[in-house]
PDB file of N, CA and C in Angstrom:
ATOM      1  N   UNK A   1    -104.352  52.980  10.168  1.00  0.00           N
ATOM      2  CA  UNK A   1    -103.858  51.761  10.798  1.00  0.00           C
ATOM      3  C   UNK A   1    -103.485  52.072  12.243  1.00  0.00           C
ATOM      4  N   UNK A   2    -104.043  51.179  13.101  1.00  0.00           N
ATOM      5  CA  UNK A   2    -103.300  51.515  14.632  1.00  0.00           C
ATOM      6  C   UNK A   2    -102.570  50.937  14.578  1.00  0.00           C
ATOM      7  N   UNK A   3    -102.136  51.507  15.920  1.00  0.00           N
ATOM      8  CA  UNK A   3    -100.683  50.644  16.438  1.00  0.00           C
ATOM      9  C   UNK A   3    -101.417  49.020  17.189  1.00  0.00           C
ATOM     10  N   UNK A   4    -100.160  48.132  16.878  1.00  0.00           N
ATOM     11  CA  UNK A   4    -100.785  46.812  17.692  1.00  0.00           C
ATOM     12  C   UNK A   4    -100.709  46.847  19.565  1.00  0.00           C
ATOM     13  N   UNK A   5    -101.332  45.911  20.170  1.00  0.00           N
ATOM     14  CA  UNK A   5    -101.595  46.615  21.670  1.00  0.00           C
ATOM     15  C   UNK A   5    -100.155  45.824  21.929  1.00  0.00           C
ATOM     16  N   UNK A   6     -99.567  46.328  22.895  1.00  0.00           N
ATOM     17  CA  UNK A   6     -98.396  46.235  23.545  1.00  0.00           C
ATOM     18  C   UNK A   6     -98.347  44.330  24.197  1.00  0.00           C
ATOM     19  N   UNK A   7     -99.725  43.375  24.410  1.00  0.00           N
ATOM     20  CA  UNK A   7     -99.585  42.457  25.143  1.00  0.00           C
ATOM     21  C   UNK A   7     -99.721  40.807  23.599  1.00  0.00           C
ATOM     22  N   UNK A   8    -100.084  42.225  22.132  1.00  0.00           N
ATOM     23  CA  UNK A   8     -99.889  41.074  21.563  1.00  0.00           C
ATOM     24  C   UNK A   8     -98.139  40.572  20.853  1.00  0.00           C
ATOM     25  N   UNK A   9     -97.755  39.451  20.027  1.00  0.00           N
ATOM     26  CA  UNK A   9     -96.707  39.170  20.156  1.00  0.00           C
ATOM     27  C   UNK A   9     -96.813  38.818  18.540  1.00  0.00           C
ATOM     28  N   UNK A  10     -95.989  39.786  17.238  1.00  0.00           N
ATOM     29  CA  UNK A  10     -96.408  39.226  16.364  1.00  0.00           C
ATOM     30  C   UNK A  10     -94.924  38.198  15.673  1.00  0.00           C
ATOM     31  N   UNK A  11     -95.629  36.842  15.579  1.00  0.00           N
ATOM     32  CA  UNK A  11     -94.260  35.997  15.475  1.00  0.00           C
ATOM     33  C   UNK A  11     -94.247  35.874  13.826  1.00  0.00           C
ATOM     34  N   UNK A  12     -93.003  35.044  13.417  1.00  0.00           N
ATOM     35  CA  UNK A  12     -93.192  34.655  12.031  1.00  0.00           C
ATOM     36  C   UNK A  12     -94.320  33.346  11.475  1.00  0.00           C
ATOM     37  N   UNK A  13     -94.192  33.320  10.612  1.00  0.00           N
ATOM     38  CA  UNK A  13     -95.605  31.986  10.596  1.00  0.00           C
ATOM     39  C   UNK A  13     -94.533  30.857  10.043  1.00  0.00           C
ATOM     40  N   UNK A  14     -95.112  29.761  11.007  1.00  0.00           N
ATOM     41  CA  UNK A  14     -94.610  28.133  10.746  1.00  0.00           C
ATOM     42  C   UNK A  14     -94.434  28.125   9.186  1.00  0.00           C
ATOM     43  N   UNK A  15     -93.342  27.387   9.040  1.00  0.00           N
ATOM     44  CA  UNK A  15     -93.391  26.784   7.582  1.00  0.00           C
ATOM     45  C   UNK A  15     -94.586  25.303   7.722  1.00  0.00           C
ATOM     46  N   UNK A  16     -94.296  24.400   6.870  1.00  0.00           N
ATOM     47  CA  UNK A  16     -94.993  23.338   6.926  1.00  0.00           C
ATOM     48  C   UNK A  16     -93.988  21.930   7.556  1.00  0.00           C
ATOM     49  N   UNK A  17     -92.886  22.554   7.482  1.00  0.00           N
ATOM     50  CA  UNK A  17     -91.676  21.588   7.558  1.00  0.00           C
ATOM     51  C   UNK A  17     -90.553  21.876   8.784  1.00  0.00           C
ATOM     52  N   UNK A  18     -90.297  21.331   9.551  1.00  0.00           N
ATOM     53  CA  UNK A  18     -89.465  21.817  10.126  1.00  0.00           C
ATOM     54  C   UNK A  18     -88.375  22.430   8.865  1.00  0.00           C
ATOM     55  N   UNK A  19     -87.590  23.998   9.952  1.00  0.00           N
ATOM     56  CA  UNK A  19     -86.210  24.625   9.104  1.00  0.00           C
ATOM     57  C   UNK A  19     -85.954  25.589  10.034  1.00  0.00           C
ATOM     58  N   UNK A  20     -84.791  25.007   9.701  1.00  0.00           N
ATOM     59  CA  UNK A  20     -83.531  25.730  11.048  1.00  0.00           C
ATOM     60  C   UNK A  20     -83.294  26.890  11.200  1.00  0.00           C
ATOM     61  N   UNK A  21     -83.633  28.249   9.862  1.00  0.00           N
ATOM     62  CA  UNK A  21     -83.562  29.127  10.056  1.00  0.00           C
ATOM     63  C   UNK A  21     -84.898  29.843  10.351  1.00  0.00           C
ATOM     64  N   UNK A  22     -86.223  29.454  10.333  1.00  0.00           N
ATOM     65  CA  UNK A  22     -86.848  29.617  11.067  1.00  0.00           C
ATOM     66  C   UNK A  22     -87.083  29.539  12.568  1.00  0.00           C
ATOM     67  N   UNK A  23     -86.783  28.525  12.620  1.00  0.00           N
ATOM     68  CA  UNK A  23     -86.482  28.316  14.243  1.00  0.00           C
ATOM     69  C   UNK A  23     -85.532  28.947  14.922  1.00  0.00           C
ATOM     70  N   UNK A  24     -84.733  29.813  14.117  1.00  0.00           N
ATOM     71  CA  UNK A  24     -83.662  30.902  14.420  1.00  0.00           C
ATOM     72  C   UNK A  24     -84.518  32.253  14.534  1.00  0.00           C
ATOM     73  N   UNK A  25     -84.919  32.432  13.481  1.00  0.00           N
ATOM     74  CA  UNK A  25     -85.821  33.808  13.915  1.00  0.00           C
ATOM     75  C   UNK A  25     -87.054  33.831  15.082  1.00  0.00           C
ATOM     76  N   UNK A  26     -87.813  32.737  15.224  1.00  0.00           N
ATOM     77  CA  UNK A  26     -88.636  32.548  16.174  1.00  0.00           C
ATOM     78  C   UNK A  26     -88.101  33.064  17.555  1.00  0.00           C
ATOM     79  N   UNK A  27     -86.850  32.241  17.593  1.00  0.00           N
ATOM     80  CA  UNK A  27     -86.395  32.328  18.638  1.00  0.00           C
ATOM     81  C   UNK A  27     -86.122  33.601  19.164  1.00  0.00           C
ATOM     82  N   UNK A  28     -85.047  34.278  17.963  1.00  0.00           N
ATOM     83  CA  UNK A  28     -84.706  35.782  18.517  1.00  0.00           C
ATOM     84  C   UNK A  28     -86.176  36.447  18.148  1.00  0.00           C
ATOM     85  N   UNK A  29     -87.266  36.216  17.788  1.00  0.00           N
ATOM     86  CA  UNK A  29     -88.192  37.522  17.676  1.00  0.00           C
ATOM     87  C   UNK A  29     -88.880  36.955  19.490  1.00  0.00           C
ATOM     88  N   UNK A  30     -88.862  35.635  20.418  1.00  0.00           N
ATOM     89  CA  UNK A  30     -89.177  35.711  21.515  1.00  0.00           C
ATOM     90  C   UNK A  30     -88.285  36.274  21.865  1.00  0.00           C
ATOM     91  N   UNK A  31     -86.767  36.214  22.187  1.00  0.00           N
ATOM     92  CA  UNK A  31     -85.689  37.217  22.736  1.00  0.00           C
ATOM     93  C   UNK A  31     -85.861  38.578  23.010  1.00  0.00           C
ATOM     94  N   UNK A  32     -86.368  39.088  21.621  1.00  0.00           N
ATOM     95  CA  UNK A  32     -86.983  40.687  21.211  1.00  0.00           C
ATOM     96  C   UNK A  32     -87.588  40.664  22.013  1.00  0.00           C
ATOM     97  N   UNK A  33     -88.883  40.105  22.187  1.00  0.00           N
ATOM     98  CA  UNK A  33     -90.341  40.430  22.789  1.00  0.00           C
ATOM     99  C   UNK A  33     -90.062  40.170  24.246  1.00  0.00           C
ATOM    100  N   UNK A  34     -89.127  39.502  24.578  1.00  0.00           N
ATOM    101  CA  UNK A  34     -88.606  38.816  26.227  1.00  0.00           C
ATOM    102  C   UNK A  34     -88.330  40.114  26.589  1.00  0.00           C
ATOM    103  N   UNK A  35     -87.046  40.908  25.613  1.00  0.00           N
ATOM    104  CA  UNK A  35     -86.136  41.887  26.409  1.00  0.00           C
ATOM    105  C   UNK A  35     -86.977  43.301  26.409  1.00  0.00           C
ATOM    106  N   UNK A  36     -87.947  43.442  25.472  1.00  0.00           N
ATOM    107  CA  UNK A  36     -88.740  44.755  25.617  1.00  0.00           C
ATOM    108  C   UNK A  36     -89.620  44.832  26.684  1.00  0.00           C
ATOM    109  N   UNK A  37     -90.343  43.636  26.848  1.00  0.00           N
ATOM    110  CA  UNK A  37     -91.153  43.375  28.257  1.00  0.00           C
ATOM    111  C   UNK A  37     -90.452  43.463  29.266  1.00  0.00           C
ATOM    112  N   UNK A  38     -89.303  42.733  29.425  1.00  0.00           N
ATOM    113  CA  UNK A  38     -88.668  43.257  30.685  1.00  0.00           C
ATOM    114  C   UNK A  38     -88.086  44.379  31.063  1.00  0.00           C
ATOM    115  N   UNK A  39     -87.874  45.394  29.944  1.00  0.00           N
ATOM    116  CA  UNK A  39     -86.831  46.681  29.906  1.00  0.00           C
ATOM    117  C   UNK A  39     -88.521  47.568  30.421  1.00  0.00           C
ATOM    118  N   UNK A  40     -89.572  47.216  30.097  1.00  0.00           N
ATOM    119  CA  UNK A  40     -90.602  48.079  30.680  1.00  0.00           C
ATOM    120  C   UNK A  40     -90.946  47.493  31.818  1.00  0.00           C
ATOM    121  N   UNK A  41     -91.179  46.658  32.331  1.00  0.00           N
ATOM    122  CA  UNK A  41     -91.507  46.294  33.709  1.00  0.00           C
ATOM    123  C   UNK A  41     -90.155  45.853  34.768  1.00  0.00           C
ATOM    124  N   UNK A  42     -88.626  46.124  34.194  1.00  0.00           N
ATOM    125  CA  UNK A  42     -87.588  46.438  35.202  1.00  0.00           C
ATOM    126  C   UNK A  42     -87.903  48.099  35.690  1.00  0.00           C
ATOM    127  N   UNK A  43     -88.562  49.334  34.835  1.00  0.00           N
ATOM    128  CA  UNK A  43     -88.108  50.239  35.246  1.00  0.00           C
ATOM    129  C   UNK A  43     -88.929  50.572  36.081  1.00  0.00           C
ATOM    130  N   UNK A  44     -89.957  49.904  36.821  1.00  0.00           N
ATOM    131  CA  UNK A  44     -90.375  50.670  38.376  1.00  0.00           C
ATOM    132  C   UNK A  44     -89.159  50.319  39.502  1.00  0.00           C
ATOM    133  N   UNK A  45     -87.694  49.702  39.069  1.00  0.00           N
ATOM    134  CA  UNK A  45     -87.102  49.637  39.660  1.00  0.00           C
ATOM    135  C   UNK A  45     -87.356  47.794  40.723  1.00  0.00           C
ATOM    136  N   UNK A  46     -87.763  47.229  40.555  1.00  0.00           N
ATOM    137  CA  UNK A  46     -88.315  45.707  40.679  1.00  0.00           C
ATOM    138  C   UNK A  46     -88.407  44.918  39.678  1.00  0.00           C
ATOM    139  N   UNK A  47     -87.287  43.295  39.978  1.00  0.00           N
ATOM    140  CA  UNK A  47     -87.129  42.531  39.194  1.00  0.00           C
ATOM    141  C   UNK A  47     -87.792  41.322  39.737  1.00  0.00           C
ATOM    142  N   UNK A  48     -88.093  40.035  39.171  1.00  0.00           N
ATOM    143  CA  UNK A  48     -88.735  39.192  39.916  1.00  0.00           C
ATOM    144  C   UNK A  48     -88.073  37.646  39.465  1.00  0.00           C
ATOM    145  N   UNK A  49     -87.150  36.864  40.478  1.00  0.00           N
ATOM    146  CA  UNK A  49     -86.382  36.106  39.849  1.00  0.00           C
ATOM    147  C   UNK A  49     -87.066  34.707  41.029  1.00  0.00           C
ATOM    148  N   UNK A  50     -87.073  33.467  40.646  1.00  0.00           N
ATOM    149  CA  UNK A  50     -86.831  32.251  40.668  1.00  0.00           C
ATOM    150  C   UNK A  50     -86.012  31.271  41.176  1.00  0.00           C
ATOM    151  N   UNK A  51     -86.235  30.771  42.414  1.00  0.00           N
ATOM    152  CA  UNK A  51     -84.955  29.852  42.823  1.00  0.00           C
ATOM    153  C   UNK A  51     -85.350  28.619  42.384  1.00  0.00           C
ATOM    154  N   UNK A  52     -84.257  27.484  42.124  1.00  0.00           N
ATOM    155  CA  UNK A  52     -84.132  26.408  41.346  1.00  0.00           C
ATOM    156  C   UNK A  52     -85.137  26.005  42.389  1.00  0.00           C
ATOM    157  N   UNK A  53     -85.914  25.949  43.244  1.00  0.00           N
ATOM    158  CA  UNK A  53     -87.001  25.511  44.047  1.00  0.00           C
ATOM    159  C   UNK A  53     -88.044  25.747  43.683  1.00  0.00           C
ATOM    160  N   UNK A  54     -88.312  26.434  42.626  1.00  0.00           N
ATOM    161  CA  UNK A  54     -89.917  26.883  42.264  1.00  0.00           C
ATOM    162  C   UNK A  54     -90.257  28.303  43.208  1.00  0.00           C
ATOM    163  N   UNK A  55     -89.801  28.868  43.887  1.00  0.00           N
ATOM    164  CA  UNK A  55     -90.137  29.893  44.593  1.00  0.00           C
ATOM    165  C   UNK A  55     -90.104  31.137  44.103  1.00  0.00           C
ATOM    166  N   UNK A  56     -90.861  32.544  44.061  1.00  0.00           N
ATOM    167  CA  UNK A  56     -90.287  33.426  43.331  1.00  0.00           C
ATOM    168  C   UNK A  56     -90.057  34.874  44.304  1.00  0.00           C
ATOM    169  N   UNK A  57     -89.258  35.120  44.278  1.00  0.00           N
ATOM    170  CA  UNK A  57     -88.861  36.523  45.575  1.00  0.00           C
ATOM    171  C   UNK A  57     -88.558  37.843  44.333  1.00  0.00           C
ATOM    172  N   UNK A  58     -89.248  38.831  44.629  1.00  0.00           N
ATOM    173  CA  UNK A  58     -89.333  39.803  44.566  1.00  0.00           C
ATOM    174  C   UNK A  58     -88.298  40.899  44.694  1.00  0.00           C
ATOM    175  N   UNK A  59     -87.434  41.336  43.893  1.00  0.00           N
ATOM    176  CA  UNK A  59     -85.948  42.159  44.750  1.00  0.00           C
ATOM    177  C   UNK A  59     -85.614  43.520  44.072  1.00  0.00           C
ATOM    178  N   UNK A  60     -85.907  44.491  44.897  1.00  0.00           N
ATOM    179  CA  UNK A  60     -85.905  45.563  44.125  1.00  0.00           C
ATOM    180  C   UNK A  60     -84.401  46.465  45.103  1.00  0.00           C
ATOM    181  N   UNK A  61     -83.932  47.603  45.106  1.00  0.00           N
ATOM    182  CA  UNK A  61     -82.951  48.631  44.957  1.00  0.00           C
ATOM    183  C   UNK A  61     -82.733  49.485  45.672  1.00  0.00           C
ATOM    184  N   UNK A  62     -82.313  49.679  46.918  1.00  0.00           N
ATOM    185  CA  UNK A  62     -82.933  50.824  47.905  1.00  0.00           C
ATOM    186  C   UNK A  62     -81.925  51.607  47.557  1.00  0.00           C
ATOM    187  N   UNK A  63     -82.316  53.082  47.970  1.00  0.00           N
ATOM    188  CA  UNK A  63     -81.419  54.986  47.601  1.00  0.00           C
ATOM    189  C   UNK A  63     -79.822  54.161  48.257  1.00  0.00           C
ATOM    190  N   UNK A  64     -79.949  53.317  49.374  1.00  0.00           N
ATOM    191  CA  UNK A  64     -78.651  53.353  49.568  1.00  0.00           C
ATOM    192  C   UNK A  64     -77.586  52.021  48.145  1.00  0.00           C
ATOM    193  N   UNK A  65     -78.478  51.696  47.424  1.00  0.00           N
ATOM    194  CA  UNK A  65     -77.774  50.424  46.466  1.00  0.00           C
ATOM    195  C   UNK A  65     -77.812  48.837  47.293  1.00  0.00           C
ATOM    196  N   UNK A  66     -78.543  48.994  48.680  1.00  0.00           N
ATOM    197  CA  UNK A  66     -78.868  47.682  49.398  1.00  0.00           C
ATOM    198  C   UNK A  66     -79.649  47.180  48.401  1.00  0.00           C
ATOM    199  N   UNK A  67     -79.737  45.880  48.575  1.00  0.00           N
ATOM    200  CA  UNK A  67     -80.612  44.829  47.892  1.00  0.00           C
ATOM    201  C   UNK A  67     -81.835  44.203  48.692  1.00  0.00           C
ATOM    202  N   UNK A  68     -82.824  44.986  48.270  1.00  0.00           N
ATOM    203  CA  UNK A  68     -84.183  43.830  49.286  1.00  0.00           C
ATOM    204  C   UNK A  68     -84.780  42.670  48.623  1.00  0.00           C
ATOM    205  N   UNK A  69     -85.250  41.821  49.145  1.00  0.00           N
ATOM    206  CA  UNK A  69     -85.632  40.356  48.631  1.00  0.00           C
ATOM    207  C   UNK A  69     -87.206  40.198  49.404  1.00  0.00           C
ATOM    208  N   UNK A  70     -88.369  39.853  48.720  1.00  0.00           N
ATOM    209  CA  UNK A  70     -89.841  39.477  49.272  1.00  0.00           C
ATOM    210  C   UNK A  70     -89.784  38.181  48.403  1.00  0.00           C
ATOM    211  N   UNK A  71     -90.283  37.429  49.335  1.00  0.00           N
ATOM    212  CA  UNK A  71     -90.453  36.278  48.415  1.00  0.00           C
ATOM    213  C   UNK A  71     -92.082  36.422  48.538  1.00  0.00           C
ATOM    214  N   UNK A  72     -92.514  35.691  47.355  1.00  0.00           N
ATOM    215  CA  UNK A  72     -93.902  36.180  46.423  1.00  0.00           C
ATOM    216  C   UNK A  72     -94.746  34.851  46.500  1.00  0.00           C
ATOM    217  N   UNK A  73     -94.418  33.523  46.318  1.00  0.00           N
ATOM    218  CA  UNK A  73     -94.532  32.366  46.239  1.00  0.00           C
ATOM    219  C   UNK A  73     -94.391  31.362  46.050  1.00  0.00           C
ATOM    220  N   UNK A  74     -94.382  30.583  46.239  1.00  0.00           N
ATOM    221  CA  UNK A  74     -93.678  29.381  45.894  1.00  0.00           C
ATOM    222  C   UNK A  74     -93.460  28.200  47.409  1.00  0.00           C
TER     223      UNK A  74
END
């Protein structure tokens, strides 16, 4: 058996009905899959955040703990 590739996402399967505790696990297994993706693509040291404008700037960490900002698009 291999391992599954890192970009797929394996969720729980729909009931037929809506239920609340499904929609509880869904949720935290995206949470899971949110916080592992980001814990590997925070560590080149670059985060990539969103202003309530639609814009997205780029802000990574300099040796001195300054904060730089690129904005990316938007």
């Amino acid at each position: 058996m291999t391992a599954p590739s890192p970009n797929i996402i394996n969720l729980p399967s729909p009931p037929d009905r809506y239920e609340r505790a499904w929609m509880a696990r869904l949720l935290e297994s995206l949470r899971q899959n949110i916080a592992d993706r980001l814990s590997a693509q925070t560590a080149n040291g670059a985060i990539f955040l969103s202003s309530p404008a639609g814009k997205t700037f780029r802000v990574t960490v300099r040796d001195d703990g300054t904060l730089q900002t690129e904005h990316v698009n938007g």
